[in-house]
Protein backbone atom coordinates (compact mmCIF):
# COMPACT_ATOMS: atom_id res chain seq x y z
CA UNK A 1 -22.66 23.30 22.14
CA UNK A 2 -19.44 23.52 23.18
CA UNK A 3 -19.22 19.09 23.13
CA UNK A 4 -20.41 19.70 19.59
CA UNK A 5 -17.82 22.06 18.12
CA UNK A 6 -15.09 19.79 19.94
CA UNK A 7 -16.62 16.71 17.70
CA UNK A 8 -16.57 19.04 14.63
CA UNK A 9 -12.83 19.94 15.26
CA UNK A 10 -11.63 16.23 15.85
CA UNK A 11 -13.62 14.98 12.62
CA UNK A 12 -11.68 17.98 11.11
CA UNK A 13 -8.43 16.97 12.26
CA UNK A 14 -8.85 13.20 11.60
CA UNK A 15 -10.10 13.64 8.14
CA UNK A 16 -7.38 16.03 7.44
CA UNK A 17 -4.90 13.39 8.96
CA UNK A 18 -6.36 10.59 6.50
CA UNK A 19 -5.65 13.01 3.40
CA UNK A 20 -1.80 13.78 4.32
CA UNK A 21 -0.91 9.83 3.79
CA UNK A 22 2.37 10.39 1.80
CA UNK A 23 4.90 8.26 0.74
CA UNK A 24 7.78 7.46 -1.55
CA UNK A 25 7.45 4.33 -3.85
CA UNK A 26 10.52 2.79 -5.47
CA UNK A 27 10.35 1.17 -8.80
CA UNK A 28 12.50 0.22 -11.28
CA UNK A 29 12.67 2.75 -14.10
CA UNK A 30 11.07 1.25 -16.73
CA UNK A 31 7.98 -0.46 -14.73
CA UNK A 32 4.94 0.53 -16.46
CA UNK A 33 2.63 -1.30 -13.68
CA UNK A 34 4.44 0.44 -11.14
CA UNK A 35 3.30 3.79 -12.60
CA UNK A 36 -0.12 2.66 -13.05
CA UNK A 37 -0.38 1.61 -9.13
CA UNK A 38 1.11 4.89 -8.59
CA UNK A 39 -2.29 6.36 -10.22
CA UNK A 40 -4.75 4.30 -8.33
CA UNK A 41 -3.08 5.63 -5.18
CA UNK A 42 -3.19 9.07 -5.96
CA UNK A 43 -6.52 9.27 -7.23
CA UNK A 44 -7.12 7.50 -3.77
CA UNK A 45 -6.03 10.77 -2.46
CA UNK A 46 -2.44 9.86 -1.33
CA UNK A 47 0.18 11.85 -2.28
CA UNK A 48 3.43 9.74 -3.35
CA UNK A 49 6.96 10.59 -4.73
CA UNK A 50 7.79 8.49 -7.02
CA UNK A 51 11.85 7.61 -6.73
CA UNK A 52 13.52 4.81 -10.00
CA UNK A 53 15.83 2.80 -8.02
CA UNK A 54 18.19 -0.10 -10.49
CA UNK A 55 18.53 -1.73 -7.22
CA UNK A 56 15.46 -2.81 -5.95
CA UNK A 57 16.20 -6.14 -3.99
CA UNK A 58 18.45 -3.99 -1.67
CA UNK A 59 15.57 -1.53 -1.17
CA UNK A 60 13.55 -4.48 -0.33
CA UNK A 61 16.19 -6.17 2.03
CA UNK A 62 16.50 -2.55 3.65
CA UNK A 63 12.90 -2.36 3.95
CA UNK A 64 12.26 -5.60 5.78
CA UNK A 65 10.21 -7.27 2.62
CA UNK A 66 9.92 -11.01 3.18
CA UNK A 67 11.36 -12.65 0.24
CA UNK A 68 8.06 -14.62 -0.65
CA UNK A 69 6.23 -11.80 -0.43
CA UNK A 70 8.03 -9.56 -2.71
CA UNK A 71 6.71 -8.08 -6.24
CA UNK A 72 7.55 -5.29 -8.41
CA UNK A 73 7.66 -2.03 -6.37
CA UNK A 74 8.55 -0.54 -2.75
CA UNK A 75 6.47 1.93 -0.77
CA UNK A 76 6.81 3.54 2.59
CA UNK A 77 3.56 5.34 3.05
CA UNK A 78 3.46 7.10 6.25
CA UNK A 79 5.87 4.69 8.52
CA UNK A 80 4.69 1.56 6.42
CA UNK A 81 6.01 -0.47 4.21
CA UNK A 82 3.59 -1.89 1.10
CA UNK A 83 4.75 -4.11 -1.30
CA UNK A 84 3.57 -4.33 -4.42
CA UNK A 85 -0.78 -4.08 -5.95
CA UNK A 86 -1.94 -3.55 -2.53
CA UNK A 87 -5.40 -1.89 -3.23
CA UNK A 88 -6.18 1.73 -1.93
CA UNK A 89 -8.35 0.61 0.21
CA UNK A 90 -6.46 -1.46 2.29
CA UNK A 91 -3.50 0.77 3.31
CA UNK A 92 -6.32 3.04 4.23
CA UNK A 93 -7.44 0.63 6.71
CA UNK A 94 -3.88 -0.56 8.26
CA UNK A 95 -3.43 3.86 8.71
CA UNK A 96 -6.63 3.73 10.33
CA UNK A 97 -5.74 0.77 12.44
CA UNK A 98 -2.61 1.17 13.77
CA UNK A 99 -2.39 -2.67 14.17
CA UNK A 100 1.45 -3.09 14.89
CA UNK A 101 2.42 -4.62 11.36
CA UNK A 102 4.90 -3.12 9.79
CA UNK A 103 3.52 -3.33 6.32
CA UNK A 104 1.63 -5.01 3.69
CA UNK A 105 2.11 -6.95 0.74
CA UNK A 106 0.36 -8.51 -2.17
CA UNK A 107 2.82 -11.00 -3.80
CA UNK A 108 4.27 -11.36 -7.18
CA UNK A 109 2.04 -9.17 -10.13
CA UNK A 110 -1.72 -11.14 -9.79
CA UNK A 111 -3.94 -9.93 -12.61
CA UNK A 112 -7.02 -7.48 -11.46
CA UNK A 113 -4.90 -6.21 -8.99
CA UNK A 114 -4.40 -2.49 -8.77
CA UNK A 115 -2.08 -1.50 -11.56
CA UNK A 116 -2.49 -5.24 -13.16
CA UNK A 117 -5.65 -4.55 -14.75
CA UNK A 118 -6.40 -6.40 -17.99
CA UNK A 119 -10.13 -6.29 -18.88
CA UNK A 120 -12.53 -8.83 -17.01
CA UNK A 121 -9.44 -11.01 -16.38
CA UNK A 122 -9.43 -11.31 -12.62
CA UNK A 123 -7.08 -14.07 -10.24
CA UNK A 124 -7.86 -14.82 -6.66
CA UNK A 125 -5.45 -12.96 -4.66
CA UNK A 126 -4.66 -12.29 -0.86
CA UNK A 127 -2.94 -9.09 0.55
CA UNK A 128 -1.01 -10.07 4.11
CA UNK A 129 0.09 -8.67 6.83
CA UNK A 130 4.22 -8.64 8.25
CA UNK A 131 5.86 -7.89 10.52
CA UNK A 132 9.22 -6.96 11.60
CA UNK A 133 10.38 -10.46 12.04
CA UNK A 134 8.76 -11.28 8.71
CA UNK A 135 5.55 -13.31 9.86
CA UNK A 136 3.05 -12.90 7.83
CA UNK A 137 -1.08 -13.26 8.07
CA UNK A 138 -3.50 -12.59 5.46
CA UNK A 139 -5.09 -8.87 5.81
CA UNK A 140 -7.57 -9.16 3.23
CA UNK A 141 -8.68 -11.57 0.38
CA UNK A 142 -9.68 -11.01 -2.86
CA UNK A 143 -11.41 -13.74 -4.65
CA UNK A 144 -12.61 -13.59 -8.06
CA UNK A 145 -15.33 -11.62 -8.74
């Protein structure tokens, strides 16, 4: 019984850890896709200030961004950096992982892409992996659907 309750409490306590992932994303001010990322996340169940910044190459040169793989808005979420329409789902995983990247990216603004949603209109797009050197390696894909 007592093997049980300990399972019950660390289920507790990981679940609970998965639903503090909080961050601060940078935007520029008037970024309406920005804001509308911001809303996929939270109804993702992460909790995110949301800071305008007019500079927002030196938040990305501060945050270790590699140039190719920078797009619209900043995040640190939790120790990580994520750069621009990364999907919900995958900065879930890379919390849940603790794989030794320092952040993700999707590059650019690709269309279907959290926040870049435009009807059926869907392009092909990959998030990757970097890290604090700037290498990068594909995380996830996402083809069309």
């Amino acid at each position: 019984m007592k093997h049980l309750q300990l399972l019950v409490a660390t289920v507790s306590l990981m679940s609970a850890s998965a639903m503090a992932a909080s961050g601060v994303v940078y935007k520029s001010p008037s970024c309406g896709c920005c804001d509308d990322w911001v809303e996929h996340m939270e109804q993702a169940g992460f909790e995110l200030e949301v800071k305008p910044h007019n500079n927002m190459a030196a938040v990305k040169q501060e945050m270790g961004v590699p140039a190719d793989m920078q797009s619209c808005h900043t995040a640190r979420i939790n120790g990580y950096v994520i750069e621009g329409h990364v999907p919900a789902q995958e900065v879930k995983k890379l919390l849940a992982t603790h794989t030794g990247y320092e952040g993700l990216a999707v590059a650019g603004m690709p269309i279907g892409s959290p926040g870049m949603e435009y009807g059926d209109r869907h392009q092909p797009y990959t998030v990757m992996a970097f890290d604090e050197t700037g290498h990068t390696k594909a995380f996830q894909h996402y083809p069309r659907p």
